[in-house]
N, C-alpha and C. Protein backbone atom coordinates (compact mmCIF):
# COMPACT_ATOMS: atom_id res chain seq x y z
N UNK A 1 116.54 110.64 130.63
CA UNK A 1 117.51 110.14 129.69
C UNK A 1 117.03 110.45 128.28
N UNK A 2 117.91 111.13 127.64
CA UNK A 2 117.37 111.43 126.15
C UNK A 2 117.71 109.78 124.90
N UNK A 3 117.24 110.03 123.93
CA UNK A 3 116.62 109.17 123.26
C UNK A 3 117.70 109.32 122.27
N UNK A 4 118.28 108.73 121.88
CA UNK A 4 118.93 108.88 120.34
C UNK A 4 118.21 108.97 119.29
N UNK A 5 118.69 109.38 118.39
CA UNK A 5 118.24 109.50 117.82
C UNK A 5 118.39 108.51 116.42
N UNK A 6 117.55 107.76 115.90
CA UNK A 6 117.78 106.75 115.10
C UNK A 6 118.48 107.20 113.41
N UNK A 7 119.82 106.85 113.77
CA UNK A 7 120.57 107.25 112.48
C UNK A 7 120.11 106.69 111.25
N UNK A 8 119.26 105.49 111.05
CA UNK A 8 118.94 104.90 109.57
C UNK A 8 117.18 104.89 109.32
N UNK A 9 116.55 106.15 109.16
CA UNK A 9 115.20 105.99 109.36
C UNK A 9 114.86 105.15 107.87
N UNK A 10 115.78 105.58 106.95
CA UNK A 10 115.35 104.73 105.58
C UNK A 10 115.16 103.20 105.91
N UNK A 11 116.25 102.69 105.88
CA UNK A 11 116.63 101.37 106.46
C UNK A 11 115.91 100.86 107.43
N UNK A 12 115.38 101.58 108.40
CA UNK A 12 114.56 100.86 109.03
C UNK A 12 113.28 100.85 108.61
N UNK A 13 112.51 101.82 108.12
CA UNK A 13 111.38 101.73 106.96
C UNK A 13 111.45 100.52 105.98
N UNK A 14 112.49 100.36 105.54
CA UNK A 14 112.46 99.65 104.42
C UNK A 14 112.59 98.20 104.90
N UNK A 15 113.35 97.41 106.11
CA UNK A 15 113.34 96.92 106.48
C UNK A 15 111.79 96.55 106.86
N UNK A 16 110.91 97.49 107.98
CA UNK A 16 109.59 97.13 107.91
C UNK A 16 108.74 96.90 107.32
N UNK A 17 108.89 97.35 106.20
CA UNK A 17 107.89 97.09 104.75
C UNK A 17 108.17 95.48 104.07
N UNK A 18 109.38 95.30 103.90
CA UNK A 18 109.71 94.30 103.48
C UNK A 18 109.80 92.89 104.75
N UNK A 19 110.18 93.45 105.70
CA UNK A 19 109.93 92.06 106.71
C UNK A 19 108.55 91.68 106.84
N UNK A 20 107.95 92.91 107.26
CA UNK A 20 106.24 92.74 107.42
C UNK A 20 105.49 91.98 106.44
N UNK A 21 105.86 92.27 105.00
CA UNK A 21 105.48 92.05 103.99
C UNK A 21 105.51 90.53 103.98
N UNK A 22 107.16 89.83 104.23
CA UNK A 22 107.06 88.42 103.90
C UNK A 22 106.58 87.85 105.61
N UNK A 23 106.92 88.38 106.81
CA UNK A 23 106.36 87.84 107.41
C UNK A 23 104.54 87.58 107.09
N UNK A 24 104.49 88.56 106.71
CA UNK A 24 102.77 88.11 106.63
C UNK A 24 102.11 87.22 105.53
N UNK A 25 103.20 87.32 104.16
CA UNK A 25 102.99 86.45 103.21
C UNK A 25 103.02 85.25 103.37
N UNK A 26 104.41 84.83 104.02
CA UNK A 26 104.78 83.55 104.31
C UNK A 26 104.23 82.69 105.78
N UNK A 27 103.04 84.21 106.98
CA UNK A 27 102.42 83.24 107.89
C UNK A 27 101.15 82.71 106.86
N UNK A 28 100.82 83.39 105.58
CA UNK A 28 99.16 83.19 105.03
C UNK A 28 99.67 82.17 104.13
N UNK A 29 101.07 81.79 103.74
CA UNK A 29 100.96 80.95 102.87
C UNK A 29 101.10 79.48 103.81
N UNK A 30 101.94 79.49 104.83
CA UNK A 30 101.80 78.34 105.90
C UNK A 30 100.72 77.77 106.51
N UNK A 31 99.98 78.86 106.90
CA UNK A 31 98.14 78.54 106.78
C UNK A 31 97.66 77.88 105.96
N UNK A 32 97.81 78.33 104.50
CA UNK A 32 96.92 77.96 103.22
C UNK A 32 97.83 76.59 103.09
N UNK A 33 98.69 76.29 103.30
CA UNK A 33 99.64 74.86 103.32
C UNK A 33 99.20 73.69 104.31
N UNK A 34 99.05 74.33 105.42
CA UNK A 34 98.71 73.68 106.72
C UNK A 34 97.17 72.82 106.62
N UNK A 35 96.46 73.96 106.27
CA UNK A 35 95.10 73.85 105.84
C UNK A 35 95.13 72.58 104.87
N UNK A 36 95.63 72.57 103.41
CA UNK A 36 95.30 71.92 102.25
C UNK A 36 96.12 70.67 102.91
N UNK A 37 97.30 70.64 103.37
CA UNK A 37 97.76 69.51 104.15
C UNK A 37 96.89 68.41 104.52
N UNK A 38 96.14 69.48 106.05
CA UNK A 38 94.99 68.25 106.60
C UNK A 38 93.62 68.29 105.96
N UNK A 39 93.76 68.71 104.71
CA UNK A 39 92.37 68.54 103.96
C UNK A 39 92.81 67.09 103.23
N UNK A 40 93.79 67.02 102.83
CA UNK A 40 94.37 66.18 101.94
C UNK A 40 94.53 66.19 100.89
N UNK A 41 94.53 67.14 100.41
CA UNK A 41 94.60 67.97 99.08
C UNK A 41 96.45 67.89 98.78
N UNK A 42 97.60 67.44 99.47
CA UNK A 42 98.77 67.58 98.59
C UNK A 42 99.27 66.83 98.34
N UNK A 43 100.30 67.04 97.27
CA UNK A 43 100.55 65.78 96.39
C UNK A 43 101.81 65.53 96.80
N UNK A 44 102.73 64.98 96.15
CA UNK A 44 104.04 64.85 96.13
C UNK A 44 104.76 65.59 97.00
N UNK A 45 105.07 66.41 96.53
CA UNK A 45 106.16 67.85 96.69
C UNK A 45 105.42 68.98 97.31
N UNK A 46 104.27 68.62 98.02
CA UNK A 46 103.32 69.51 99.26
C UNK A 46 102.98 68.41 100.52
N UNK A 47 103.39 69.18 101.70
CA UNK A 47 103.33 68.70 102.97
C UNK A 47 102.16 68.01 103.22
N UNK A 48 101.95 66.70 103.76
CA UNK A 48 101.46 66.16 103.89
C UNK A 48 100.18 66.53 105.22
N UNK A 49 101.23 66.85 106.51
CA UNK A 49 100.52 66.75 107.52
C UNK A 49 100.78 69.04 108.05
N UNK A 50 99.85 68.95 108.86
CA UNK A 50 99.72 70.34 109.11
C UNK A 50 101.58 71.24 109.62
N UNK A 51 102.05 70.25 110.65
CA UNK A 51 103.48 70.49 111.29
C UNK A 51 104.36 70.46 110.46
N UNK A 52 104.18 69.76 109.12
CA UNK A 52 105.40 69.98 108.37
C UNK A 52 105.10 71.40 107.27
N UNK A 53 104.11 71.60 107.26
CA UNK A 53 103.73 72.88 106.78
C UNK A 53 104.61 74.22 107.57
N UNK A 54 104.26 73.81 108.78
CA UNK A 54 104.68 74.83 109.87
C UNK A 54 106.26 74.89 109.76
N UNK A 55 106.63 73.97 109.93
CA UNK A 55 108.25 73.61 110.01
C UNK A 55 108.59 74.26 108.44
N UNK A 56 108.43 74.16 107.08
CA UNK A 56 108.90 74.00 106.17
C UNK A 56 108.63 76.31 106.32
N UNK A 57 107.90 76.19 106.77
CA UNK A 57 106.90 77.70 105.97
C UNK A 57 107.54 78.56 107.36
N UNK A 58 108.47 77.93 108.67
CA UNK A 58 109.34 79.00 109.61
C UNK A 58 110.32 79.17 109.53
N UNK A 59 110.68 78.70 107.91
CA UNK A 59 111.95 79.21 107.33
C UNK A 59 111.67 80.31 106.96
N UNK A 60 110.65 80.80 106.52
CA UNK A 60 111.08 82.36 106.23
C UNK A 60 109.75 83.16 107.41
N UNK A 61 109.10 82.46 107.51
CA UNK A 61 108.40 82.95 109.23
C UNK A 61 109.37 83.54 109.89
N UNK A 62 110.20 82.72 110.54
CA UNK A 62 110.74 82.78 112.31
C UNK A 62 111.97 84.45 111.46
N UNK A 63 112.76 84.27 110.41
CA UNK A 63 113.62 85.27 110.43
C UNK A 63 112.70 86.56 110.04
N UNK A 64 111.88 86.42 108.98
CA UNK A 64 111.35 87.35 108.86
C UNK A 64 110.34 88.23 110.11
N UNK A 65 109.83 87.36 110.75
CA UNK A 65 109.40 88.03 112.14
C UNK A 65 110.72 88.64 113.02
N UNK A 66 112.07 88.15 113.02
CA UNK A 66 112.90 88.64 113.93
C UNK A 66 113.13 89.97 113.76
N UNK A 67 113.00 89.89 111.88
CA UNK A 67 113.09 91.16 111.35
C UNK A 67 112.95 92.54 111.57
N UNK A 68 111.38 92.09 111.22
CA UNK A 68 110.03 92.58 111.75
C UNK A 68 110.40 93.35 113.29
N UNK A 69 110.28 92.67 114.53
CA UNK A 69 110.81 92.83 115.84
C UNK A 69 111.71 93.99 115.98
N UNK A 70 113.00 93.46 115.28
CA UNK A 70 114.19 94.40 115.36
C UNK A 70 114.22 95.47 114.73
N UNK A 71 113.18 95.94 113.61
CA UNK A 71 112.72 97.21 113.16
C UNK A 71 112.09 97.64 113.85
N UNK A 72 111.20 97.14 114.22
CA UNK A 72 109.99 97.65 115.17
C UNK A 72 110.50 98.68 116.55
N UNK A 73 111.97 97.57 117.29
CA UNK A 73 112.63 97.99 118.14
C UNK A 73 113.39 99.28 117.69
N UNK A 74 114.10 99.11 116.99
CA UNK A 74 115.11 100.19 116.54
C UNK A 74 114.57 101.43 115.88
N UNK A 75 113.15 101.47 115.44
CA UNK A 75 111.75 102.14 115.07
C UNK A 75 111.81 103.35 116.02
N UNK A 76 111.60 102.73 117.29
CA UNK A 76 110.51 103.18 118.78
C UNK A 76 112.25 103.57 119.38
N UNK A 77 112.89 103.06 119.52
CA UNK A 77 114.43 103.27 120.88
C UNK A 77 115.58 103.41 119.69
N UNK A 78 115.25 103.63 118.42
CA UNK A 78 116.69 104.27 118.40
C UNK A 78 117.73 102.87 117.98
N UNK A 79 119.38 103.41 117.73
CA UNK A 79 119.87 101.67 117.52
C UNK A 79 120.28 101.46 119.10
N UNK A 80 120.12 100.17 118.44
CA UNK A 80 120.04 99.21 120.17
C UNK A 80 121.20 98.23 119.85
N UNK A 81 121.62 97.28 120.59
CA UNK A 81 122.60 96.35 120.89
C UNK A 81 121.80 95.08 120.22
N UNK A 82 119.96 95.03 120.41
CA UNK A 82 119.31 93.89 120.61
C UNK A 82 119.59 93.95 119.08
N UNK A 83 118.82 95.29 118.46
CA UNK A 83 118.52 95.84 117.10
C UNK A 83 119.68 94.96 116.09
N UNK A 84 120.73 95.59 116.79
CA UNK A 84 122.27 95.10 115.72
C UNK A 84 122.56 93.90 115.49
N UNK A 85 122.29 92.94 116.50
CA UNK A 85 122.95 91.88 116.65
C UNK A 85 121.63 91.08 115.98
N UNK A 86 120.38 91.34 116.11
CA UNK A 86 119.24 90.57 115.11
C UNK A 86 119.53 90.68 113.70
N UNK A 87 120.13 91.70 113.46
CA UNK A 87 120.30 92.37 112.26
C UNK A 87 121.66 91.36 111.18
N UNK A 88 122.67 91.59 112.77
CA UNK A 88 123.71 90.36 111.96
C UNK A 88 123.64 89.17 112.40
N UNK A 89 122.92 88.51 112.90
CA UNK A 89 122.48 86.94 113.54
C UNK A 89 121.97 86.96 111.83
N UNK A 90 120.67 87.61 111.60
CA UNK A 90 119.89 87.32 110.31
C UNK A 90 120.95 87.24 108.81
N UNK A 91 121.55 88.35 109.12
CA UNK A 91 122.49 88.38 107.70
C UNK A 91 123.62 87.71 107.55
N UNK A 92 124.41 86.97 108.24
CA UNK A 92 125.20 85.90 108.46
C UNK A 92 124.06 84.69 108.11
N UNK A 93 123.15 84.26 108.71
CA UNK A 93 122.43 83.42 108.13
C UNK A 93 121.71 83.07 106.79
N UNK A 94 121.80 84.38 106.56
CA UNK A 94 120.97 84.75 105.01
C UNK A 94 122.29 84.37 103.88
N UNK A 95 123.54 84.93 104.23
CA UNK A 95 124.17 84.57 103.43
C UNK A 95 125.01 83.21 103.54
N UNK A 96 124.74 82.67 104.54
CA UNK A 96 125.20 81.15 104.83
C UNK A 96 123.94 80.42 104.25
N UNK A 97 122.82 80.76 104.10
CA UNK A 97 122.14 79.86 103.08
C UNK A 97 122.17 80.33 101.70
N UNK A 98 122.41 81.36 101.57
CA UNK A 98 122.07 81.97 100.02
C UNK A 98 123.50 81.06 99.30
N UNK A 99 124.52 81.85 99.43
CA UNK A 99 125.77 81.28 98.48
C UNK A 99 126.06 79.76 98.63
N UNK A 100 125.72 78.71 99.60
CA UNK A 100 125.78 77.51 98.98
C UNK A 100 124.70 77.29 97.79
N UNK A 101 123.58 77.57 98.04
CA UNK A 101 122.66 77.44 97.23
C UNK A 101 123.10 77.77 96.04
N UNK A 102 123.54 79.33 95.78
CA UNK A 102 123.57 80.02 95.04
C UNK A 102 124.75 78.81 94.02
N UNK A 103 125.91 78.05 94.87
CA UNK A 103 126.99 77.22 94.14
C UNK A 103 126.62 76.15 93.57
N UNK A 104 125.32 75.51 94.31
CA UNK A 104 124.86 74.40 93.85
C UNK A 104 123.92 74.69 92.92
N UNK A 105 123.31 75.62 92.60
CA UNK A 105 122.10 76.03 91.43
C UNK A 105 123.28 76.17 90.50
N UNK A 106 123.93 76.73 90.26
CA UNK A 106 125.37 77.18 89.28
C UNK A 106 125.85 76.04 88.42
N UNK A 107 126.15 75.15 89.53
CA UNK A 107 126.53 73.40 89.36
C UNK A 107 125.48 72.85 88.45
N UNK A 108 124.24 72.83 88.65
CA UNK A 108 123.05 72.17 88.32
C UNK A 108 123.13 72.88 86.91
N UNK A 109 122.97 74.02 86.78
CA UNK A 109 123.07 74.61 85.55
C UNK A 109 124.12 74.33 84.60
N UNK A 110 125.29 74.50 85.00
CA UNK A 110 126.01 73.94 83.64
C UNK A 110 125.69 72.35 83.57
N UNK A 111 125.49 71.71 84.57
CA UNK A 111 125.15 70.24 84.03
C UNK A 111 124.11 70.09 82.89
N UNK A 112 123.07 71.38 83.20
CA UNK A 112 121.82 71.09 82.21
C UNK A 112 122.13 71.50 80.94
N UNK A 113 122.90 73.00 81.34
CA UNK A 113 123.09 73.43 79.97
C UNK A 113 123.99 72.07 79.27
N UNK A 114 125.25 72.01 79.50
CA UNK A 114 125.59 71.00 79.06
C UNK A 114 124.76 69.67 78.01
N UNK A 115 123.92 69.57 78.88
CA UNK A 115 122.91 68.48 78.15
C UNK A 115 121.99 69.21 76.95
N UNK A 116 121.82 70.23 77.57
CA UNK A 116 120.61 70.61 76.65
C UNK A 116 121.43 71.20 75.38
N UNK A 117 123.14 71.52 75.35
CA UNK A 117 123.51 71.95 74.54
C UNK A 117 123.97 70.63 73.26
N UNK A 118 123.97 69.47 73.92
CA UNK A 118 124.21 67.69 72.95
C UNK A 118 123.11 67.63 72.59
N UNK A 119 121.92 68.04 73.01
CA UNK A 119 120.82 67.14 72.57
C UNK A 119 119.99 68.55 71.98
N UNK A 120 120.46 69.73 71.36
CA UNK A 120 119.91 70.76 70.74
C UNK A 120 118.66 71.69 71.17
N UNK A 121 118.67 71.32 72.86
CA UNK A 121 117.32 72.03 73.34
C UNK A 121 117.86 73.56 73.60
N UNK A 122 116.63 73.72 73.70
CA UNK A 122 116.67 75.17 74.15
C UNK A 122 117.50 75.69 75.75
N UNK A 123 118.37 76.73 75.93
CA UNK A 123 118.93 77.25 77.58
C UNK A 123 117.83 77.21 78.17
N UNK A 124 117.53 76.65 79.66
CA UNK A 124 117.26 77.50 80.60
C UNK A 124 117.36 78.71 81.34
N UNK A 125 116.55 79.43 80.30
CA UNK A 125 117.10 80.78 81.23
C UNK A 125 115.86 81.36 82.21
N UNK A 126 114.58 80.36 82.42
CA UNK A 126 113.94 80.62 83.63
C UNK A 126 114.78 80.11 85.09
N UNK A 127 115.20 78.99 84.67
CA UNK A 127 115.92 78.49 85.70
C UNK A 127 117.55 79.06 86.12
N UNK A 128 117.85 79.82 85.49
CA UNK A 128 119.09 80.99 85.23
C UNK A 128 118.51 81.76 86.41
N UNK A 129 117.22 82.20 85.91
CA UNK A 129 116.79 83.69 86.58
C UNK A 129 116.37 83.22 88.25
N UNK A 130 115.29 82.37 88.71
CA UNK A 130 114.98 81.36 89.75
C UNK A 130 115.89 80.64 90.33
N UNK A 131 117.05 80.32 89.78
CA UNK A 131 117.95 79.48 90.18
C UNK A 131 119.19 80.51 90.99
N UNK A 132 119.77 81.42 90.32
CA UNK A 132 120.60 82.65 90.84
C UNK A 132 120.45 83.70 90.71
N UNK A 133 119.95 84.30 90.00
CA UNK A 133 119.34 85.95 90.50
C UNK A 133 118.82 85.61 91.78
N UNK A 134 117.59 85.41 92.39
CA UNK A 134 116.56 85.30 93.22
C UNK A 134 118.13 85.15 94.57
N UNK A 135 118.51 83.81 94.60
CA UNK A 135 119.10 83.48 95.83
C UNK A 135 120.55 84.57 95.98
N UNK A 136 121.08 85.62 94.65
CA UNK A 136 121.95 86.20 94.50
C UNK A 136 121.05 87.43 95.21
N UNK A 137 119.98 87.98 95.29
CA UNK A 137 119.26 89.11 95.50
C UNK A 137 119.42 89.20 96.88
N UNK A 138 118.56 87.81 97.71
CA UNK A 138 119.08 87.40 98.72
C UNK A 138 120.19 87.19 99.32
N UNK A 139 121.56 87.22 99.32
CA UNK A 139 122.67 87.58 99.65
C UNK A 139 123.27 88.38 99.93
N UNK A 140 123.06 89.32 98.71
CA UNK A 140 122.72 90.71 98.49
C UNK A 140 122.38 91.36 100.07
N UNK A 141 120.97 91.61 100.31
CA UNK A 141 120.15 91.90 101.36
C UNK A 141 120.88 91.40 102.44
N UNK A 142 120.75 90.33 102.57
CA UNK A 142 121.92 89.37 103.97
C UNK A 142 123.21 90.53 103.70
N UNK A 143 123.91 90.46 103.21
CA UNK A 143 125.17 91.36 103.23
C UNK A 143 124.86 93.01 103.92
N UNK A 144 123.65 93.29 103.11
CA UNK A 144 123.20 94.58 103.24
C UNK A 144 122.98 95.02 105.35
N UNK A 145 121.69 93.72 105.44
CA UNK A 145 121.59 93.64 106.85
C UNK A 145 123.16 93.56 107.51
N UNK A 146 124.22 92.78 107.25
CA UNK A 146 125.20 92.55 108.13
C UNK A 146 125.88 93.97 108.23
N UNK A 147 126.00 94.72 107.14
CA UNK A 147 126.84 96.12 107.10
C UNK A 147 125.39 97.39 108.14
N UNK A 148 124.15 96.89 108.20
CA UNK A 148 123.40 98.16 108.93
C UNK A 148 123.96 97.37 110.28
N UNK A 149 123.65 95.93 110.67
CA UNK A 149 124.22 96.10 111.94
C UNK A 149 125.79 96.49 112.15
N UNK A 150 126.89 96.31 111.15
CA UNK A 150 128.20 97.02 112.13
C UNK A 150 128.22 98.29 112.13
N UNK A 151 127.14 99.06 111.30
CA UNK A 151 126.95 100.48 111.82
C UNK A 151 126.05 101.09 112.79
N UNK A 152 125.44 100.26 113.43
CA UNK A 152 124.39 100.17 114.89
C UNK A 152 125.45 100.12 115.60
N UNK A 153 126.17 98.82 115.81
CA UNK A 153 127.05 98.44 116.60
C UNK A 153 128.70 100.37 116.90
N UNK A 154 128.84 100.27 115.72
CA UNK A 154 129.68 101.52 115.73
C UNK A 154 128.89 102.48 116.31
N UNK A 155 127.75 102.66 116.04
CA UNK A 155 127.22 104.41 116.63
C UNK A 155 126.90 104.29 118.04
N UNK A 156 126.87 102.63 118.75
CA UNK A 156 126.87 103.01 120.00
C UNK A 156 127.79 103.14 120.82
N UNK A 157 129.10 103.37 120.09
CA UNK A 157 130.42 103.91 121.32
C UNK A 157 129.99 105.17 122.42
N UNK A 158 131.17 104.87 122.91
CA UNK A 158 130.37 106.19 123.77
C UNK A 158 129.97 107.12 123.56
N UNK A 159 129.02 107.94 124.70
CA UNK A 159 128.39 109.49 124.75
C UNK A 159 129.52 110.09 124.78
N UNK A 160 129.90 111.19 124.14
CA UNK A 160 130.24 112.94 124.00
C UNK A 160 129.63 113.45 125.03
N UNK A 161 130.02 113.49 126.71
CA UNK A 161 129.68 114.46 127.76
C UNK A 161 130.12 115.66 126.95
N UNK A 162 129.28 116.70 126.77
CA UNK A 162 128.67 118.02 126.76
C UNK A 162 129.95 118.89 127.53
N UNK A 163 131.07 119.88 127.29
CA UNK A 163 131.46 120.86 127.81
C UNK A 163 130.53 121.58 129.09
N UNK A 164 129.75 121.74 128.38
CA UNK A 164 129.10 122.83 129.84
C UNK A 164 128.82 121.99 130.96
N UNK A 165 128.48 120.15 131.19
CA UNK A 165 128.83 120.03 132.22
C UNK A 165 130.25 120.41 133.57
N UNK A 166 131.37 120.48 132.63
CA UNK A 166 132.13 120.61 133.66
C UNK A 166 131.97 122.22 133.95
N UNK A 167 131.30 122.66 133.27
CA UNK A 167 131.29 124.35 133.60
C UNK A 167 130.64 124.98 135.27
């Protein structure tokens, strides 16, 4: 049986660089969380016990490994069914968390600006940039993933039997 041939070698490169990348960032930063956790080193707004480290830090673990996986797969075999559908499981999810976020950072912002514009402070425009660029970038990408899988999904219609078989 011949092999297809993998129509998005960019995309899947780029995909591996970047999944790999945060998968591995975000298993060393769950570690370094987990760790300072049961040292007792966190305060407030850092996980207390090792499992909530884990839990908080396989939000971008568990997708970014699926990532990871489904490049890896679609890498080695070409597009696959498994490939596509990881691809839009992830990017439906990415953008079902990004744009609420993205509405409620929006919200938060004119409330502040608002304030900060009565009481003569200065804009937030770190929290502009952190607040919606970042989760807009992310959407972005989620969108991006959902359009490589309906073109996985499209290129696996059927095989073109070859003329010279019936010959």
């Amino acid at each position: 049986m011949a092999q297809r041939k993998n129509s998005f070698p960019a995309t899947v490169a780029i995909v591996l660089i970047f999944a790999g990348a945060i998968l591995g960032l975000s298993g060393l930063c769950t570690g370094i969380f987990a760790w300072e956790a049961e040292a007792g080193r966190g305060g407030d707004l850092a996980p207390t016990r090792w499992y909530e480290a884990v839990i908080w830090g396989s939000f971008a673990f568990v997708p970014a490994g699926l990532f990871f996986w489904a490049a890896l797969r679609q890498w080695r075999r070409g597009n696959n069914k498994i490939s596509g559908a990881i691809f839009l499981i992830g990017g439906l999810g990415g953008v079902l968390l990004c744009l609420p976020t993205i509405i409620n950072i929006a919200l938060d912002i004119i409330r502040e600006t608002d304030y900060r514009v009565e009481k003569s402070l200065p804009l937030p425009t770190d929290i502009i940039f952190w607040g919606i660029i970042i989760p807009l970038i992310g959407a972005l990408l989620s969108a991006w993933f959902i359009y490589v899988s309906i073109k996985i999904f499209r290129n696996l219609g059927p095989k073109q039997i070859p003329p010279e078989t019936f010959e």
